[in-house]
PDB file of N, CA and C in Angstrom:
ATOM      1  N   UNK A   1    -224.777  30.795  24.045  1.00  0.00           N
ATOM      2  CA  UNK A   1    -225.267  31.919  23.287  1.00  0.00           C
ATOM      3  C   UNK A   1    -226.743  32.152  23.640  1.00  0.00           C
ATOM      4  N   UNK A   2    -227.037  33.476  23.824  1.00  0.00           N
ATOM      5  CA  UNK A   2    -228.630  33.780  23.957  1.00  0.00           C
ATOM      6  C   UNK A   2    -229.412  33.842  23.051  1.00  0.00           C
ATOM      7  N   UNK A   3    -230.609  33.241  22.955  1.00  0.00           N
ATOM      8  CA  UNK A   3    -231.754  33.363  22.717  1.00  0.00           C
ATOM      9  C   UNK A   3    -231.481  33.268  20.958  1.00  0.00           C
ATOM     10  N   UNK A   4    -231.404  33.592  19.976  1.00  0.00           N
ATOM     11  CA  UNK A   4    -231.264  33.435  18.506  1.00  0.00           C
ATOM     12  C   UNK A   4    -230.338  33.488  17.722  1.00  0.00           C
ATOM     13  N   UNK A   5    -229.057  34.048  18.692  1.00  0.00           N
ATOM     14  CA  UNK A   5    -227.844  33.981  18.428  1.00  0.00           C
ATOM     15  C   UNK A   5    -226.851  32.781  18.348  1.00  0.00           C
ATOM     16  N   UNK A   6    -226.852  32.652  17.501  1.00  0.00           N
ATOM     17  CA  UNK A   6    -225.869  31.013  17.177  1.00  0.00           C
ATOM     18  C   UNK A   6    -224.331  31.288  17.196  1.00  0.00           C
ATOM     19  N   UNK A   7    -223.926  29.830  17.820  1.00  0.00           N
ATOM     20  CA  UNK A   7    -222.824  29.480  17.890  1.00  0.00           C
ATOM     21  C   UNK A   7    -221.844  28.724  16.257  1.00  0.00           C
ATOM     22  N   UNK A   8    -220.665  29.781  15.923  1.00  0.00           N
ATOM     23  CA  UNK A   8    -220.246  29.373  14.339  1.00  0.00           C
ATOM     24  C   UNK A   8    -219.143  28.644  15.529  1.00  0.00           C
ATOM     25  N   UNK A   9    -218.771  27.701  14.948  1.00  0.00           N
ATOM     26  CA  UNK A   9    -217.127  27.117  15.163  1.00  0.00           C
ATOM     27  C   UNK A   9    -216.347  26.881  13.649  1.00  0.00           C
ATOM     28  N   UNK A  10    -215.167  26.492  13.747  1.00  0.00           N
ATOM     29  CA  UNK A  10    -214.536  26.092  12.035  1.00  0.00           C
ATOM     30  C   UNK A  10    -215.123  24.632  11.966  1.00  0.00           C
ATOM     31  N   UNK A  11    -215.786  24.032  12.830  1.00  0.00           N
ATOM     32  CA  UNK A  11    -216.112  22.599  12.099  1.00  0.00           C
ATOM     33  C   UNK A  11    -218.069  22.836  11.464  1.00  0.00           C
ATOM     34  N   UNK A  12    -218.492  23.631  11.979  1.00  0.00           N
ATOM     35  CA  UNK A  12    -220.091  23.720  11.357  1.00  0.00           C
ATOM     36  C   UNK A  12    -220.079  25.506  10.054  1.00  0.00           C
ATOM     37  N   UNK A  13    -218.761  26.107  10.205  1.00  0.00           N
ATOM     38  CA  UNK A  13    -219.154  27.742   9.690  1.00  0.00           C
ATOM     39  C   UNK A  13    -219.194  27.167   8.299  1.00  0.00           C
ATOM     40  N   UNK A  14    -219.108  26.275   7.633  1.00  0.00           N
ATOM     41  CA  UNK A  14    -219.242  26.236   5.995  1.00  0.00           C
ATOM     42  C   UNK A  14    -220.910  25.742   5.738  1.00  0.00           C
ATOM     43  N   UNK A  15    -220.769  24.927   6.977  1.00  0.00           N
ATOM     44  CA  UNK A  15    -222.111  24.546   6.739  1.00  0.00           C
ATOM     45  C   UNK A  15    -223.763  25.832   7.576  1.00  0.00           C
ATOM     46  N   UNK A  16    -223.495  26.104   8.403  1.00  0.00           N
ATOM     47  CA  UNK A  16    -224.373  26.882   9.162  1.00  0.00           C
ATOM     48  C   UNK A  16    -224.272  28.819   8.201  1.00  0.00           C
ATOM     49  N   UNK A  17    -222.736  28.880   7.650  1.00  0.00           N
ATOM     50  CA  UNK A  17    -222.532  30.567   6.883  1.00  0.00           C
ATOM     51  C   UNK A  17    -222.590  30.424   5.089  1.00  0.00           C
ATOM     52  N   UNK A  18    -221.460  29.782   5.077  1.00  0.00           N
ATOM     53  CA  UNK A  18    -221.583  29.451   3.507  1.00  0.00           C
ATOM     54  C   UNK A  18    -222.294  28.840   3.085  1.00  0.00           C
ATOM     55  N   UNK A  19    -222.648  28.258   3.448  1.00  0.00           N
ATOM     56  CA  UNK A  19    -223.937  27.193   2.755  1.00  0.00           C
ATOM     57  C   UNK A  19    -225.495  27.086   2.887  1.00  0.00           C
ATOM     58  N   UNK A  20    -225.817  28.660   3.801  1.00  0.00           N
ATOM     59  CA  UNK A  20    -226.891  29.079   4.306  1.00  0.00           C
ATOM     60  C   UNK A  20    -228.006  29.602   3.170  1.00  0.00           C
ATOM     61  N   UNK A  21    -229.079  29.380   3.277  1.00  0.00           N
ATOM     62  CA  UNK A  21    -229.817  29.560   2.140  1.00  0.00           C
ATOM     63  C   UNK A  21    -230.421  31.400   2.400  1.00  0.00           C
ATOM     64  N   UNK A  22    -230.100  31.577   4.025  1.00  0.00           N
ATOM     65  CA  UNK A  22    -230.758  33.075   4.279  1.00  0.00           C
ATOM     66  C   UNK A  22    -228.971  33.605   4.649  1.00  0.00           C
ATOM     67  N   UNK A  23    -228.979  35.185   4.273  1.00  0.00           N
ATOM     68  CA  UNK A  23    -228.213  36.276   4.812  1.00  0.00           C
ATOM     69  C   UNK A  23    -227.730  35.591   6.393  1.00  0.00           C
ATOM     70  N   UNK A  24    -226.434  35.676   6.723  1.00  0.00           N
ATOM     71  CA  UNK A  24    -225.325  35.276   8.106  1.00  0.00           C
ATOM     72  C   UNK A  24    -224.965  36.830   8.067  1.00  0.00           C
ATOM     73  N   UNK A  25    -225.025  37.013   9.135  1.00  0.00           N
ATOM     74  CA  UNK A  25    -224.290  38.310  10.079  1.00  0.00           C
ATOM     75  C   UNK A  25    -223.277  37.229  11.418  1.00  0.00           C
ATOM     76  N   UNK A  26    -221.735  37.528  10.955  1.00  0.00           N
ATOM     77  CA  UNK A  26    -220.978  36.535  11.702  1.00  0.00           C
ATOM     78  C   UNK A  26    -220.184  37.832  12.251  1.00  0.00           C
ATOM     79  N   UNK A  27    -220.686  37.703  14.216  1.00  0.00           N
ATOM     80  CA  UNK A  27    -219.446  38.739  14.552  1.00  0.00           C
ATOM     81  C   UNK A  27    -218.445  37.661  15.145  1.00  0.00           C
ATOM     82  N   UNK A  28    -217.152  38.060  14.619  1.00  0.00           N
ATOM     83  CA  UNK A  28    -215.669  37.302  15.285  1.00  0.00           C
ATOM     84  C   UNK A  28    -215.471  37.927  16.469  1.00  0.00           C
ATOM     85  N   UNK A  29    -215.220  37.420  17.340  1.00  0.00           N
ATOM     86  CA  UNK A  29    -214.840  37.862  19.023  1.00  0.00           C
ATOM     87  C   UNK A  29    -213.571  37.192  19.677  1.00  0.00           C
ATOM     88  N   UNK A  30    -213.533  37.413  20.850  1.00  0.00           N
ATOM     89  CA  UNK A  30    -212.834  36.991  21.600  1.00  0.00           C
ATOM     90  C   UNK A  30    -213.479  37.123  23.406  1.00  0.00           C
ATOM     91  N   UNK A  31    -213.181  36.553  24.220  1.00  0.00           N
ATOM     92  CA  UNK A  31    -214.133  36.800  25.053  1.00  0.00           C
ATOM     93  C   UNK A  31    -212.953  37.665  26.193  1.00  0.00           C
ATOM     94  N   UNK A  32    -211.652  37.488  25.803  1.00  0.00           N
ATOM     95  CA  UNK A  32    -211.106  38.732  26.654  1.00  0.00           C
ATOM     96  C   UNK A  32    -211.090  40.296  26.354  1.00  0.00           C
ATOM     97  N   UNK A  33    -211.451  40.405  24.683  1.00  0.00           N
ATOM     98  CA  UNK A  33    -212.027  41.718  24.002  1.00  0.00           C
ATOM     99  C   UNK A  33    -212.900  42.434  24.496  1.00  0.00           C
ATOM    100  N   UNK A  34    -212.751  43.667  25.593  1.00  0.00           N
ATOM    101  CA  UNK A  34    -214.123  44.604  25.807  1.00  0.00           C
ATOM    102  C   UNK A  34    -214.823  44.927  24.579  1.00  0.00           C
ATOM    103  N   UNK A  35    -214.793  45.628  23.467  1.00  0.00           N
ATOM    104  CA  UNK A  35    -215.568  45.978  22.611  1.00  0.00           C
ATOM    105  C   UNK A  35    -216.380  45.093  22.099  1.00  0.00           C
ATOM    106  N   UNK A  36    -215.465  43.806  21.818  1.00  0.00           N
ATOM    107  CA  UNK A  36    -216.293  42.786  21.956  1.00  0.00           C
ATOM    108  C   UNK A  36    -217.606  42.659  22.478  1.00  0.00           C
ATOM    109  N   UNK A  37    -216.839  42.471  24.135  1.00  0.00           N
ATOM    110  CA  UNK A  37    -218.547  41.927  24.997  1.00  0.00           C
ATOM    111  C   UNK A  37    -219.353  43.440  25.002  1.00  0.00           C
ATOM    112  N   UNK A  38    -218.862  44.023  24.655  1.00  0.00           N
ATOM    113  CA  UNK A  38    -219.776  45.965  24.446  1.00  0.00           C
ATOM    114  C   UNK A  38    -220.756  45.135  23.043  1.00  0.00           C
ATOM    115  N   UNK A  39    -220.424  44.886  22.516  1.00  0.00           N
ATOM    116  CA  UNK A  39    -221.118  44.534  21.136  1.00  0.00           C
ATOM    117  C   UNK A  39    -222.007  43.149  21.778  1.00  0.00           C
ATOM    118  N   UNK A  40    -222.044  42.740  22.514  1.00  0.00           N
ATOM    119  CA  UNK A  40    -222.694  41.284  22.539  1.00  0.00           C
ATOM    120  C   UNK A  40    -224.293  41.735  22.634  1.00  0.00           C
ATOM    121  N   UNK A  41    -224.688  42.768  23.494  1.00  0.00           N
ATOM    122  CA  UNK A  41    -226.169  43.179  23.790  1.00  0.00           C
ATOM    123  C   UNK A  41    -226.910  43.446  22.263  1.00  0.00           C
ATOM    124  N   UNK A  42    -225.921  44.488  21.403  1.00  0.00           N
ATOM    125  CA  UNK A  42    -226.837  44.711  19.909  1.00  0.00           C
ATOM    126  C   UNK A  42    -226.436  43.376  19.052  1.00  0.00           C
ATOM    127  N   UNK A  43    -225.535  42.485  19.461  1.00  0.00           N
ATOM    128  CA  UNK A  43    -225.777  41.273  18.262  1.00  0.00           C
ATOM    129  C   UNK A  43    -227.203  40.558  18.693  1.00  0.00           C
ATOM    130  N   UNK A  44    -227.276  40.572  19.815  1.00  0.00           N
ATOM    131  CA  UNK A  44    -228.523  39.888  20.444  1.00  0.00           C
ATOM    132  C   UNK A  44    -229.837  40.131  20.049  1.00  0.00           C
ATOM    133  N   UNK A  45    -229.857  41.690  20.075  1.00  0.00           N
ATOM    134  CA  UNK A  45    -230.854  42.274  19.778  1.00  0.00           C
ATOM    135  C   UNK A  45    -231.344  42.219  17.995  1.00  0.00           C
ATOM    136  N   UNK A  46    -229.996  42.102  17.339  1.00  0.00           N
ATOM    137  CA  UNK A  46    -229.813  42.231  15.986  1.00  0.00           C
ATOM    138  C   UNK A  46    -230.486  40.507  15.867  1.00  0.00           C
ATOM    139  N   UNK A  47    -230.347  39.781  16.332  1.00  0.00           N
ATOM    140  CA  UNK A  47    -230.510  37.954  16.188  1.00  0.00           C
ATOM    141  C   UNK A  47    -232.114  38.164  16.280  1.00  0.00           C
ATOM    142  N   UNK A  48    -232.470  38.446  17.621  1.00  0.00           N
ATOM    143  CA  UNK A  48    -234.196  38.468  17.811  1.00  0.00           C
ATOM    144  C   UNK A  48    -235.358  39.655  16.733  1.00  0.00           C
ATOM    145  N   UNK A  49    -234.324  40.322  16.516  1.00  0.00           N
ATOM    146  CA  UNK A  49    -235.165  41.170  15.867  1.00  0.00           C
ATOM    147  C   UNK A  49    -235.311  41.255  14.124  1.00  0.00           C
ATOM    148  N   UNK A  50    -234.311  40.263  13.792  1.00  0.00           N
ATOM    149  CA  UNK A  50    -234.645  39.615  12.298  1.00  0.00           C
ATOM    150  C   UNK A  50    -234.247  37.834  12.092  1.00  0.00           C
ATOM    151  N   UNK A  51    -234.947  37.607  13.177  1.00  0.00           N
ATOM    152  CA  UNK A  51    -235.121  35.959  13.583  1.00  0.00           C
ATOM    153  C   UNK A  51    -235.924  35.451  12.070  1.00  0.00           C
ATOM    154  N   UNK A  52    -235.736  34.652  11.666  1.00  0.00           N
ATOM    155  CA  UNK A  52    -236.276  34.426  10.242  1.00  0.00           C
ATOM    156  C   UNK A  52    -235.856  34.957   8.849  1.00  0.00           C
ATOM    157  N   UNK A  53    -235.614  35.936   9.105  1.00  0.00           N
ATOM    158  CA  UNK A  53    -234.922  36.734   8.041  1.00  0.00           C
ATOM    159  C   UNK A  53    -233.620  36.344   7.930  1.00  0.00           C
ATOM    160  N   UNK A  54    -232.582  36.964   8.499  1.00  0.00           N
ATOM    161  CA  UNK A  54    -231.202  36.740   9.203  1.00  0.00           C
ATOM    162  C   UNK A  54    -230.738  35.698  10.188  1.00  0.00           C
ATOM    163  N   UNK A  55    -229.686  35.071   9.870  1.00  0.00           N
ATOM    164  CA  UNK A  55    -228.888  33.993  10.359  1.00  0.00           C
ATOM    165  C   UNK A  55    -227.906  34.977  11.171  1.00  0.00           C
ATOM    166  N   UNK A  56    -228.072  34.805  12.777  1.00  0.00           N
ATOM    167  CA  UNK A  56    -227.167  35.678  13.475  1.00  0.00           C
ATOM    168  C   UNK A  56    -226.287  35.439  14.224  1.00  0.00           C
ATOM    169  N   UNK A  57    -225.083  35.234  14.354  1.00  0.00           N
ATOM    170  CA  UNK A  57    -223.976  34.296  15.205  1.00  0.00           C
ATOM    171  C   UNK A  57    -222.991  34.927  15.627  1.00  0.00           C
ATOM    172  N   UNK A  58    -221.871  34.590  16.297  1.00  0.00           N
ATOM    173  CA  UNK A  58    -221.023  34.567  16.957  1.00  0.00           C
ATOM    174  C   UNK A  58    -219.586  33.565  16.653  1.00  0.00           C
ATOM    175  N   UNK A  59    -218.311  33.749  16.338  1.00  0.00           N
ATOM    176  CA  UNK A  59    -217.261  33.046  16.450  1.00  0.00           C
ATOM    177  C   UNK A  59    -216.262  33.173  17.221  1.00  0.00           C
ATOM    178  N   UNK A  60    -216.012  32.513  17.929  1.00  0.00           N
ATOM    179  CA  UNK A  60    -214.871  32.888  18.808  1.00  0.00           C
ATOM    180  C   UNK A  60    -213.666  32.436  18.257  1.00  0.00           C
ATOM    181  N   UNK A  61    -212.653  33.356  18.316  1.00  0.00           N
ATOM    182  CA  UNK A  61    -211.623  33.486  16.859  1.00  0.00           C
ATOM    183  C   UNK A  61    -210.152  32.544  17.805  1.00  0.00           C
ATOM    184  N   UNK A  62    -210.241  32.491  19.236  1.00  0.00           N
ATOM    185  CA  UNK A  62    -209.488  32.151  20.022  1.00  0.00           C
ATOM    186  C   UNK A  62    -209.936  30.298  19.829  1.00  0.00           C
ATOM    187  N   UNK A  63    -211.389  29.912  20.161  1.00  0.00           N
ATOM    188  CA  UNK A  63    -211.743  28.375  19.244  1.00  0.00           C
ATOM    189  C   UNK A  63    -211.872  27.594  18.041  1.00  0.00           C
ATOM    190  N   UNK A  64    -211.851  28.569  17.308  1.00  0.00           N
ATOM    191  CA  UNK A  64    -212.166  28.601  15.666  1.00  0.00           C
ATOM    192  C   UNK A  64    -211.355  29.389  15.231  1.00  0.00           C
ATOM    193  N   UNK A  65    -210.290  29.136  15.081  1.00  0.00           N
ATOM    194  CA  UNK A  65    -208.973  30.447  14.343  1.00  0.00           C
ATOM    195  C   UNK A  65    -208.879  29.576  12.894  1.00  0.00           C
ATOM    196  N   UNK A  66    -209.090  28.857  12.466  1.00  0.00           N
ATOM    197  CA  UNK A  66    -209.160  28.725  10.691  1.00  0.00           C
ATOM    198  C   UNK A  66    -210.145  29.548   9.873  1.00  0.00           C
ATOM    199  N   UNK A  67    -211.281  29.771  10.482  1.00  0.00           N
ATOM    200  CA  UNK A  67    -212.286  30.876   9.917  1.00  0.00           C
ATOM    201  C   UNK A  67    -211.990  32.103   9.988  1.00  0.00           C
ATOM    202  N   UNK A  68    -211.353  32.546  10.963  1.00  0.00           N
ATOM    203  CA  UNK A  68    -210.941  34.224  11.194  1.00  0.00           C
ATOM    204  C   UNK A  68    -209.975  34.094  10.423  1.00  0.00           C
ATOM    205  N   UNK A  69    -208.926  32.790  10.345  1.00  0.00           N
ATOM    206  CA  UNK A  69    -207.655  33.424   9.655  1.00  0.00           C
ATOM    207  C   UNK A  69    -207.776  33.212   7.704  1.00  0.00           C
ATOM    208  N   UNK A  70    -209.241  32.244   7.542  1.00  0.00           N
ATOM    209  CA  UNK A  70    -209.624  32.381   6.162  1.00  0.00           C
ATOM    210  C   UNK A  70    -210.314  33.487   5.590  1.00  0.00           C
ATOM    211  N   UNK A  71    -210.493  34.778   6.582  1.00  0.00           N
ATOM    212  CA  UNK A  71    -211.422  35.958   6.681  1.00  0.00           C
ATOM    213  C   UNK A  71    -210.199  37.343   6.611  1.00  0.00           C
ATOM    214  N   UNK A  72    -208.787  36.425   6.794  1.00  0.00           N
ATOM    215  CA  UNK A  72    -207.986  37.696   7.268  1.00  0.00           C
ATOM    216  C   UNK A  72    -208.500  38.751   8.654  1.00  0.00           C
ATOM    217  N   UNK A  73    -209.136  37.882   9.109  1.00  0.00           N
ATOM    218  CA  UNK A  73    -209.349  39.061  10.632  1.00  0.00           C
ATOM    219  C   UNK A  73    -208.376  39.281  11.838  1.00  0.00           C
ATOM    220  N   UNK A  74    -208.253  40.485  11.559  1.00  0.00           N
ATOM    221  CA  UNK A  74    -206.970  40.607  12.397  1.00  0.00           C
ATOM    222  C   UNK A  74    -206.922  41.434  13.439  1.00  0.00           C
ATOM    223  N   UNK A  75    -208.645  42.330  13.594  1.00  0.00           N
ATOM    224  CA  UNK A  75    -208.732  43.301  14.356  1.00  0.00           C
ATOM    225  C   UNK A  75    -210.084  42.690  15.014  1.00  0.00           C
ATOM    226  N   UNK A  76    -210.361  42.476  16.031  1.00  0.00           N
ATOM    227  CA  UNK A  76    -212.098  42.151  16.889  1.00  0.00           C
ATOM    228  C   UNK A  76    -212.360  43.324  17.618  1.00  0.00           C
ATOM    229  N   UNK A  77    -213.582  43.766  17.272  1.00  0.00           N
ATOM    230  CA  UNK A  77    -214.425  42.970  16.397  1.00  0.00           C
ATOM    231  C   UNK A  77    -214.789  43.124  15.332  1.00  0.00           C
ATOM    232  N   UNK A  78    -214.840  41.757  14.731  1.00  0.00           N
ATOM    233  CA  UNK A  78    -215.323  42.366  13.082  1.00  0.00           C
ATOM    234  C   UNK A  78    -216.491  41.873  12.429  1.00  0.00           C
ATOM    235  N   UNK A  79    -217.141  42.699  12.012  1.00  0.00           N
ATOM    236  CA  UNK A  79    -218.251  41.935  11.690  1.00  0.00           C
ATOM    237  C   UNK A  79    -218.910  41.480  10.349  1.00  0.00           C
ATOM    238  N   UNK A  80    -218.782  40.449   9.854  1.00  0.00           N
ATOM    239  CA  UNK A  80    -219.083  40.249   8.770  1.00  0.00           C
ATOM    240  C   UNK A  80    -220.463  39.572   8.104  1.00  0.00           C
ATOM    241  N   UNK A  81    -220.858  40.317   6.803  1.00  0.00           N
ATOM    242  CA  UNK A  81    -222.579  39.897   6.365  1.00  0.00           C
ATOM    243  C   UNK A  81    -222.022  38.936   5.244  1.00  0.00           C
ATOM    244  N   UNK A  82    -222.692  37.652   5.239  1.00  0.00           N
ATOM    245  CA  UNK A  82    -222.228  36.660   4.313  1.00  0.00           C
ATOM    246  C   UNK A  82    -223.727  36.552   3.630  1.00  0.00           C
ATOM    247  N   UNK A  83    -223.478  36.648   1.948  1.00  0.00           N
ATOM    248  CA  UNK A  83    -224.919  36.235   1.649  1.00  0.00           C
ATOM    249  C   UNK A  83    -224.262  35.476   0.386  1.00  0.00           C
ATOM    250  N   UNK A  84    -225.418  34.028  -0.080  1.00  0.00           N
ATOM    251  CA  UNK A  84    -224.857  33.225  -0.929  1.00  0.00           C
ATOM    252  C   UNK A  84    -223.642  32.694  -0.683  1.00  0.00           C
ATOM    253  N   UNK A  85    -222.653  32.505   0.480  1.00  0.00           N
ATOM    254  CA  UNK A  85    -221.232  32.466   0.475  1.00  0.00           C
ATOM    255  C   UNK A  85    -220.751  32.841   0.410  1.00  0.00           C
ATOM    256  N   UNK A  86    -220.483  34.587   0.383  1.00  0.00           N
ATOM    257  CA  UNK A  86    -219.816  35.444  -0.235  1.00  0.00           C
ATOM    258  C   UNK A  86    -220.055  36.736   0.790  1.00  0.00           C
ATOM    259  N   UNK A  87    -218.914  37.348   1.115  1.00  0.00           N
ATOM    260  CA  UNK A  87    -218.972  38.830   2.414  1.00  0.00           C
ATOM    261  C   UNK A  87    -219.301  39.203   1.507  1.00  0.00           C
ATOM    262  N   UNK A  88    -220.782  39.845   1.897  1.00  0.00           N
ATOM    263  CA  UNK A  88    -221.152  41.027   1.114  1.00  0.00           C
ATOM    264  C   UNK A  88    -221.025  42.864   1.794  1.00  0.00           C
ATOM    265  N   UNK A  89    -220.479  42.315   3.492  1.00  0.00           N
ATOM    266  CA  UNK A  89    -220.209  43.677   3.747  1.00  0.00           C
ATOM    267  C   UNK A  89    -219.161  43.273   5.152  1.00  0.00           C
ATOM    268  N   UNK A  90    -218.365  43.993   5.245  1.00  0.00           N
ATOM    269  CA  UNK A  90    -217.791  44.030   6.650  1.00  0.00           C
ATOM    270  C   UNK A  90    -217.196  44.878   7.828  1.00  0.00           C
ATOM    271  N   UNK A  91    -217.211  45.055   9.009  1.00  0.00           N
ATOM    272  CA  UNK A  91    -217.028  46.348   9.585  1.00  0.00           C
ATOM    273  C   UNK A  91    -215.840  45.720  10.953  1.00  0.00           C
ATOM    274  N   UNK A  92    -215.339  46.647  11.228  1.00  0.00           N
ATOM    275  CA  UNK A  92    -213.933  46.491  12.193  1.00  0.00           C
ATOM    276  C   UNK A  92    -214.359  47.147  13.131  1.00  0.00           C
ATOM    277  N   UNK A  93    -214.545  46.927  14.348  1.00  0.00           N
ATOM    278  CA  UNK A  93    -214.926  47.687  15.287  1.00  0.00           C
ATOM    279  C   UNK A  93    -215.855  47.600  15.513  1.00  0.00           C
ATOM    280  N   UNK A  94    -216.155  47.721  17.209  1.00  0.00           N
ATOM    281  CA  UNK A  94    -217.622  48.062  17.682  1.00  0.00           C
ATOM    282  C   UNK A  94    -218.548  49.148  16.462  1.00  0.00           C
ATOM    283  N   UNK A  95    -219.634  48.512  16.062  1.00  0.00           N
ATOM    284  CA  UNK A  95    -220.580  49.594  15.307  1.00  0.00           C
ATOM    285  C   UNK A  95    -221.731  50.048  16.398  1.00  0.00           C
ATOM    286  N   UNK A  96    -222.335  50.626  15.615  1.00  0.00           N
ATOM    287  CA  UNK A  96    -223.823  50.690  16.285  1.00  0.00           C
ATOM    288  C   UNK A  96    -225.118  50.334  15.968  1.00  0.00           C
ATOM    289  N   UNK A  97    -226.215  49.933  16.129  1.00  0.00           N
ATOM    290  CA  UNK A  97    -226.547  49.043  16.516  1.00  0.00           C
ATOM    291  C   UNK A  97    -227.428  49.393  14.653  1.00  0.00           C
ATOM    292  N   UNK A  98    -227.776  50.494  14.845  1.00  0.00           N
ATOM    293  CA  UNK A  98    -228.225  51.670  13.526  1.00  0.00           C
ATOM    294  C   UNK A  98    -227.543  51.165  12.192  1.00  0.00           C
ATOM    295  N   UNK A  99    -226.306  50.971  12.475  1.00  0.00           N
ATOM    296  CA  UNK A  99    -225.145  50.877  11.130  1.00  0.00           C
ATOM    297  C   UNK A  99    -225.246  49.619  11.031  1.00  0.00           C
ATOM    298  N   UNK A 100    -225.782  48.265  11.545  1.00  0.00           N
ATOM    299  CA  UNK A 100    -225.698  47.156  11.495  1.00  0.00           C
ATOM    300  C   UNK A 100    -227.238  46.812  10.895  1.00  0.00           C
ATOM    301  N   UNK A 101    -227.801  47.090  11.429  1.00  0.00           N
ATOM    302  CA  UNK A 101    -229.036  46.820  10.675  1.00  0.00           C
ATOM    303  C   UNK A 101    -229.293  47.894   9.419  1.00  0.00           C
ATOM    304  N   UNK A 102    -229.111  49.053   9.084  1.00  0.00           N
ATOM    305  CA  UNK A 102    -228.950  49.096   7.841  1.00  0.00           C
ATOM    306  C   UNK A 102    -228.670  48.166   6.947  1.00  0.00           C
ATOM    307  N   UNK A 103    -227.076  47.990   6.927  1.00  0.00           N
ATOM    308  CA  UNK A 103    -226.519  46.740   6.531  1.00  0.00           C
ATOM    309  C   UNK A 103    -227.640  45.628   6.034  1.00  0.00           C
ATOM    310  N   UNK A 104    -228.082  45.332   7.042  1.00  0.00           N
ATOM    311  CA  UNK A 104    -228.928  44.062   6.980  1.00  0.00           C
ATOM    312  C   UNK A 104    -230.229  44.304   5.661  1.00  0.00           C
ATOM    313  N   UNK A 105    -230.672  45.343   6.856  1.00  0.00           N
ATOM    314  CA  UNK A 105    -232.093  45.530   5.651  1.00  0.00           C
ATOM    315  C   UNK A 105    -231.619  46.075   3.693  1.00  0.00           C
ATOM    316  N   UNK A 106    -230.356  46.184   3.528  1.00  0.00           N
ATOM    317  CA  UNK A 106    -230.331  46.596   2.100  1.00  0.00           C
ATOM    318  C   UNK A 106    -230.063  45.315   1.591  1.00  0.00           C
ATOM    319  N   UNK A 107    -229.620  43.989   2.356  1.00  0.00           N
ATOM    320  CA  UNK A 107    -229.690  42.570   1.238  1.00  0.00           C
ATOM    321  C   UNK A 107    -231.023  42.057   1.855  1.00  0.00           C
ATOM    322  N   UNK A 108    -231.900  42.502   2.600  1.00  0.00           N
ATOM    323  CA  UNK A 108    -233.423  42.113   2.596  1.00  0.00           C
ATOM    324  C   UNK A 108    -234.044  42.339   1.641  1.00  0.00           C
ATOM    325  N   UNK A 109    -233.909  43.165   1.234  1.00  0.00           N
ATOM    326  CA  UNK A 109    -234.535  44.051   0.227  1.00  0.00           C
ATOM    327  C   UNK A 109    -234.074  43.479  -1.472  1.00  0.00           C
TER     328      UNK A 109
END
């Protein structure tokens, strides 16, 4: 993973998402998914650009399928904002980069 973007698996996501004391933005992937790797440049950008603020990661749903399938994810990509333990927002599909950080900045706030 690049630069601020963390790696979730099902053996660290309770501890590194749920149990995080700051806001997780967890996108589920797959690495044979185009929209997917279309989305990998703004998660990146989304990781460095609220580094401190936001906890920003990656799951690969093909290594870690107990978390996607405790999420009901059934479509990649999906992206989900965990705050306190709890999805506080989630989106299906490539977003943009605009609609994701919104997101973000209204549980900053």
């Amino acid at each position: 993973m690049a630069g601020n973007v963390r790696e979730f698996t099902d053996s660290n996501f309770d501890s590194e998402v749920l149990q995080s004391a700051e806001p997780v933005l967890v996108d589920f992937w797959a690495p044979w998914c185009g929209p997917c790797r279309q989305l990998t440049p703004v998660i990146e950008q989304l990781a460095n650009e609220n580094a401190g603020e936001i906890k920003v990661g990656k799951l690969n749903i093909d290594d870690s399928p107990e978390a996607a399938s405790r999420y009901n994810v059934s479509s990649i990509p999906t992206i989900m904002i965990f705050q306190n333990g709890q999805v506080t927002k989630s989106f299906v599909g490539a977003q943009p980069k605009t609609r994701l950080q919104q997101a973000l900045d209204a549980i900053k706030s």
